[in-house]
N, C-alpha and C. Protein backbone atom coordinates (compact mmCIF):
# COMPACT_ATOMS: atom_id res chain seq x y z
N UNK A 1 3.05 33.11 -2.21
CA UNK A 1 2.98 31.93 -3.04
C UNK A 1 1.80 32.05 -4.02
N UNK A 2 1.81 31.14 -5.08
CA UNK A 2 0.93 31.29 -6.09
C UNK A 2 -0.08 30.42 -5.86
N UNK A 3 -0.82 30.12 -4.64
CA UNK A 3 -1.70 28.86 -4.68
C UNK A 3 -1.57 27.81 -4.35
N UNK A 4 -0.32 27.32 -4.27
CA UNK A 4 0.45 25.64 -4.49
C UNK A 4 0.41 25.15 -2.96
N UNK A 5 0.25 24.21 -2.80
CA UNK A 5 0.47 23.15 -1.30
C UNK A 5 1.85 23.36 -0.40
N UNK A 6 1.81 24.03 0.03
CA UNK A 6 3.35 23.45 0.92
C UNK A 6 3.05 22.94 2.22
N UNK A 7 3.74 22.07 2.38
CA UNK A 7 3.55 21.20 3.40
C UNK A 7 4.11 21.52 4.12
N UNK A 8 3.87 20.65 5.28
CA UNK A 8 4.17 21.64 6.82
C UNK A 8 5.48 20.65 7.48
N UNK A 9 6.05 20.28 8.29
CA UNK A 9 7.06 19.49 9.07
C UNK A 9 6.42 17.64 8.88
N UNK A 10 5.44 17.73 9.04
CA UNK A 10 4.72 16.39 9.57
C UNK A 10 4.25 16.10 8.01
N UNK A 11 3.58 16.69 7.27
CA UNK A 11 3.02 16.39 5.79
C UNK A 11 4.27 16.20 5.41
N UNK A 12 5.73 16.56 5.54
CA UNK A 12 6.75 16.02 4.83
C UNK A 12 7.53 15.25 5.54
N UNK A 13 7.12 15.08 6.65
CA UNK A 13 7.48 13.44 7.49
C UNK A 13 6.27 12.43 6.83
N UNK A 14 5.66 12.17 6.92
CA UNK A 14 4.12 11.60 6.40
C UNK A 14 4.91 10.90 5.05
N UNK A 15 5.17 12.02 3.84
CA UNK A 15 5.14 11.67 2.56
C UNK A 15 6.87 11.14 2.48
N UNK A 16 7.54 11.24 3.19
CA UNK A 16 8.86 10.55 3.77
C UNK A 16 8.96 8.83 3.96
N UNK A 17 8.01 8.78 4.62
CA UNK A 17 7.65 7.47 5.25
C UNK A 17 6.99 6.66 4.09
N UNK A 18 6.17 7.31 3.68
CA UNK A 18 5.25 6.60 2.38
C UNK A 18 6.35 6.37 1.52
N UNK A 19 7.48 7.23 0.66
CA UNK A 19 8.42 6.76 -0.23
C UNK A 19 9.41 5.78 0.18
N UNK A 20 9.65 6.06 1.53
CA UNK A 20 10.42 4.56 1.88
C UNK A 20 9.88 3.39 2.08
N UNK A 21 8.40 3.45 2.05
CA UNK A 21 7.43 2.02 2.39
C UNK A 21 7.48 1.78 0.82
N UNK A 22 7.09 2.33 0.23
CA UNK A 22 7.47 2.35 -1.47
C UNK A 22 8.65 2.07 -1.74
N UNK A 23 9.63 1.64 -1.29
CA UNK A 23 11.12 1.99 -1.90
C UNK A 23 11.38 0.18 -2.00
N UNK A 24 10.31 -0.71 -1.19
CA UNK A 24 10.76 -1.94 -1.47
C UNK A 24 10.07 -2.85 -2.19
N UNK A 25 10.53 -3.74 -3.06
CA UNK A 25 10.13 -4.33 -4.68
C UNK A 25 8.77 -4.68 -4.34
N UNK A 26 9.00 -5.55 -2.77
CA UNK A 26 7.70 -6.34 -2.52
C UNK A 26 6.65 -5.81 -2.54
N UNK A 27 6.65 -4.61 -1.37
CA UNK A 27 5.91 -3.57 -1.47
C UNK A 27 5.15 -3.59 -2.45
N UNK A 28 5.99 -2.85 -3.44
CA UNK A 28 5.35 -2.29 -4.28
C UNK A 28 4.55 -2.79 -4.96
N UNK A 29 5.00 -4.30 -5.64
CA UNK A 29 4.34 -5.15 -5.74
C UNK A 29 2.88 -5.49 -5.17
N UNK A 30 2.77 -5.86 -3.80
CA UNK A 30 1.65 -5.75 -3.04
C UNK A 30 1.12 -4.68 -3.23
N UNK A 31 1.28 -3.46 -3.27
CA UNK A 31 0.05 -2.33 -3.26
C UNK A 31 -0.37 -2.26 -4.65
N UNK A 32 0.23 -2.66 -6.12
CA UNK A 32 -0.05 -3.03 -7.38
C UNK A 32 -1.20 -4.10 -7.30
N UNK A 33 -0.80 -5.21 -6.89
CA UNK A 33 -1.79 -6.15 -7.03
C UNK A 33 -2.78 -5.50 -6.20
N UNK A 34 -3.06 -5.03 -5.27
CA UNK A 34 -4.34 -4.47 -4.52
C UNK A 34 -4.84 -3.11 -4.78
N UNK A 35 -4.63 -2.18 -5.60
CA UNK A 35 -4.98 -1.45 -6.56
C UNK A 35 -6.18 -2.54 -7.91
N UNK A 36 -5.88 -3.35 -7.95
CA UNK A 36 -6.60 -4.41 -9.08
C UNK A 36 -7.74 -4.72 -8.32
N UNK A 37 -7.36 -5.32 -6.97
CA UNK A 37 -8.66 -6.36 -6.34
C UNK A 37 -8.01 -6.20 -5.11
N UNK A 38 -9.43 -6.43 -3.83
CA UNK A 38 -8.83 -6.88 -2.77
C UNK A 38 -8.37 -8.06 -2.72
N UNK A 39 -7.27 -8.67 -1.67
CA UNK A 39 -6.85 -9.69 -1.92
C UNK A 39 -6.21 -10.54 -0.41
N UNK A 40 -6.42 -11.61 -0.24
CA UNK A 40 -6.28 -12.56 0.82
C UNK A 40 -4.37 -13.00 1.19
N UNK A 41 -4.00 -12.63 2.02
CA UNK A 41 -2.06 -13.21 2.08
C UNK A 41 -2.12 -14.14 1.46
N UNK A 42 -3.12 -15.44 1.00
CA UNK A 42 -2.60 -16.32 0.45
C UNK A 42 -2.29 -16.30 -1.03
N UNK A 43 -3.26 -15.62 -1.77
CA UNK A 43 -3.48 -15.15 -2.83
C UNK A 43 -2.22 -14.10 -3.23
N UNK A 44 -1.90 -12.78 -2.68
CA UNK A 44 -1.03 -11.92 -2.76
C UNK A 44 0.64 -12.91 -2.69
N UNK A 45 0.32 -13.72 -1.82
CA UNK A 45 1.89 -14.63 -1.83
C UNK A 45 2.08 -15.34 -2.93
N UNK A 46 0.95 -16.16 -3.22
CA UNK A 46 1.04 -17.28 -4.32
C UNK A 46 1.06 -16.41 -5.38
N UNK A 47 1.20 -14.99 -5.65
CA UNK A 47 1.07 -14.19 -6.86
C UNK A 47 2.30 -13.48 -7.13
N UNK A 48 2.82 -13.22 -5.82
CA UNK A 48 4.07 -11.88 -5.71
C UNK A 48 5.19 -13.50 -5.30
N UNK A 49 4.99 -14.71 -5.52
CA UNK A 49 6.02 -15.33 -5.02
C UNK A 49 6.81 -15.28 -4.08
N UNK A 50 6.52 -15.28 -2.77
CA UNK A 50 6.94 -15.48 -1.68
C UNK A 50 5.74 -15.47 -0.51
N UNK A 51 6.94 -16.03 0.67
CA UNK A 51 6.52 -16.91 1.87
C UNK A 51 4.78 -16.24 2.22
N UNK A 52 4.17 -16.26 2.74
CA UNK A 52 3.01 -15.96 3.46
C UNK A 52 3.13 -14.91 4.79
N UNK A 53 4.28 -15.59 5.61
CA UNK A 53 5.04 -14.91 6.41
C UNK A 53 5.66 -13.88 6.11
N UNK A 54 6.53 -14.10 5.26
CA UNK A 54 7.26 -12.40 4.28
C UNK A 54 6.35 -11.30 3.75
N UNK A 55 4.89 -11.88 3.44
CA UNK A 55 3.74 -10.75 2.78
C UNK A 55 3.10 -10.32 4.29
N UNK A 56 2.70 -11.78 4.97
CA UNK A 56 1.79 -10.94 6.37
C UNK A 56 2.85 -9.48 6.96
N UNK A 57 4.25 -9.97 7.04
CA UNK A 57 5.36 -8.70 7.34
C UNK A 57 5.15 -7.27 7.12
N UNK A 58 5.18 -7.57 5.59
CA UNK A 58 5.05 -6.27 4.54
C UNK A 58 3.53 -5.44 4.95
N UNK A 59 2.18 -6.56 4.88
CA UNK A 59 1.54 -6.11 4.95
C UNK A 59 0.93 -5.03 6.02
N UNK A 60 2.09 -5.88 7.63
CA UNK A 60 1.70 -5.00 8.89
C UNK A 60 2.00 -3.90 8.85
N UNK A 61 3.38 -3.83 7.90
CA UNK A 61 4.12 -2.01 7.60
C UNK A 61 3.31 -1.13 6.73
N UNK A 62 2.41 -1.86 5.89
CA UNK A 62 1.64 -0.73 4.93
C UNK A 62 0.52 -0.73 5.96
N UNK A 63 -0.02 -1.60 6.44
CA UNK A 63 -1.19 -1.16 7.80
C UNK A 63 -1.06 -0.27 8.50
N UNK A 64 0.01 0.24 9.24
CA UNK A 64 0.53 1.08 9.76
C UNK A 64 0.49 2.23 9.29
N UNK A 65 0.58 2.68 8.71
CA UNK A 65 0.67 3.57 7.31
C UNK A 65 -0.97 3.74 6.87
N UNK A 66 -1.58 3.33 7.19
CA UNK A 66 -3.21 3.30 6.17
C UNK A 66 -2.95 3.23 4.81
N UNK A 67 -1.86 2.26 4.30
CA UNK A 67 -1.66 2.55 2.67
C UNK A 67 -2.15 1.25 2.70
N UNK A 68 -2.79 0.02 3.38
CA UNK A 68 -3.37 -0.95 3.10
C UNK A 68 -4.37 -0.53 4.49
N UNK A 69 -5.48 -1.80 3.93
CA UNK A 69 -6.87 -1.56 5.05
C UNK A 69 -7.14 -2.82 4.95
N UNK A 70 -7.40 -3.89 5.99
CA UNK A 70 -8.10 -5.52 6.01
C UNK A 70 -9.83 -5.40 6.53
N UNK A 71 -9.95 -6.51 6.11
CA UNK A 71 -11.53 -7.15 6.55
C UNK A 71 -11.20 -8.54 6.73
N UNK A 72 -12.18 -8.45 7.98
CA UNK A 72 -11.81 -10.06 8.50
C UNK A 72 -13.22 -10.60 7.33
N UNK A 73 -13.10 -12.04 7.00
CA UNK A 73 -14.06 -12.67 6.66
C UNK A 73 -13.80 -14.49 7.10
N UNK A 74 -14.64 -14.15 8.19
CA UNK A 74 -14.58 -15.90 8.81
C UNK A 74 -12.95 -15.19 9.72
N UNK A 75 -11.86 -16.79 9.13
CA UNK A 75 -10.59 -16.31 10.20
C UNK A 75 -9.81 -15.99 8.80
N UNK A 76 -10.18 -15.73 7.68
CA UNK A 76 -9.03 -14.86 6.39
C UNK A 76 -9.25 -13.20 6.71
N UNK A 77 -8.32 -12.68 6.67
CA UNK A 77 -8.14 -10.81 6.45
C UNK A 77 -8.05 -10.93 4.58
N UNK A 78 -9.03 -10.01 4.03
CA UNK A 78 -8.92 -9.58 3.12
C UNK A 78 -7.79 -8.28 2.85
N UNK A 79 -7.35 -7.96 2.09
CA UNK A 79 -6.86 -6.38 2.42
C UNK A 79 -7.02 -5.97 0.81
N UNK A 80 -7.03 -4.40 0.76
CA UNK A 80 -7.17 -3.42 0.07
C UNK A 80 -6.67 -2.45 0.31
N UNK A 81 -6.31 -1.66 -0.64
CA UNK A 81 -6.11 -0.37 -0.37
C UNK A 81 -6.19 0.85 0.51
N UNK A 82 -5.80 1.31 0.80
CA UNK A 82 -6.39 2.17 2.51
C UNK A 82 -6.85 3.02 1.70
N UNK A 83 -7.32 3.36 1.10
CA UNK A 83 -8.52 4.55 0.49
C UNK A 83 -8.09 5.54 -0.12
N UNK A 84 -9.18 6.54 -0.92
CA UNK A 84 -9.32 7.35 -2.51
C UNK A 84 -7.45 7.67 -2.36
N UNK A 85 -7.06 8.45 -1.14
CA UNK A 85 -5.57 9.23 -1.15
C UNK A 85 -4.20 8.12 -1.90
N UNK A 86 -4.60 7.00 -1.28
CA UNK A 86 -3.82 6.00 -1.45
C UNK A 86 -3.86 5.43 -3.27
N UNK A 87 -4.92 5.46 -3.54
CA UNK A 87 -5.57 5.03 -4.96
C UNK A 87 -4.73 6.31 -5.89
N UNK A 88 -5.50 7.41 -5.62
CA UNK A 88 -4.73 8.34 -6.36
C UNK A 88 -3.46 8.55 -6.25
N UNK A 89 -2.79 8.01 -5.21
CA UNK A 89 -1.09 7.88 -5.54
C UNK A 89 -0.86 6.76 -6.35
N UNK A 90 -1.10 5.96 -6.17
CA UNK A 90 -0.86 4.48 -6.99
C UNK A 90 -1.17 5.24 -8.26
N UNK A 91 -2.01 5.56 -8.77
CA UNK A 91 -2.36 5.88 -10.52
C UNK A 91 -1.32 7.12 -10.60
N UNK A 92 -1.12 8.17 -10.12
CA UNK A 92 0.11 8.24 -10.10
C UNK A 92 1.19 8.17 -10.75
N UNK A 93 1.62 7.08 -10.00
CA UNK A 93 3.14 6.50 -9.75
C UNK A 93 3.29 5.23 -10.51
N UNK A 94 1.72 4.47 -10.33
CA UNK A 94 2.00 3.14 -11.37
C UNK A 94 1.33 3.31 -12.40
N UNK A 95 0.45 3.83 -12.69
CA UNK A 95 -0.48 3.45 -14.42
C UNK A 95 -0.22 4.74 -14.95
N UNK A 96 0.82 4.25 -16.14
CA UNK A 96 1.15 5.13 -17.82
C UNK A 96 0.00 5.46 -18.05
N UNK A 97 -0.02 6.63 -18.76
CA UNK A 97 -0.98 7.13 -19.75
C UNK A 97 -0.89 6.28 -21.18
């Protein structure tokens, strides 16, 4: 090979999982708005238009994943981005040149 990455069984289970966590509107949505700012379920709901319940959902599946990361403050979870790997996919996939 000339240098290039090939991934192994699990790095292409890994990046499998990430495009189908990606594959839904809300999603995507949610990891857009938290690419901008961290942001509170109430905030991310009242923004992406829907339930609180339907985002806490979404949000446990990107937790899972480390493609989101929370902070408790008081009894609110903040959440953000799960870090640089996650960031550099988002720019990526969402922000045009």
């Amino acid at each position: 090979m000339d240098g290039k990455n090939i991934l192994d069984e699990e790095g292409l289970l890994k990046l499998s999982e990430l495009f189908q966590l990606l594959s839904d509107p809300t999603r995507i949505r949610i990891v857009n708005m938290l690419y901008n700012a961290e942001m509170c379920v109430e905030d991310i709901a009242r923004e992406a238009g829907k339930s609180q319940s339907l985002v806490s959902h979404h949000l446990s599946r990107l937790r899972a994943r480390d493609i989101v990361s929370a902070r408790q403050d008081g009894k609110r979870s903040f959440y953000r981005l799960g870090g640089q790997r996650i960031e550099r996919i988002v720019e990526l996939l969402f922000i045009s040149d």
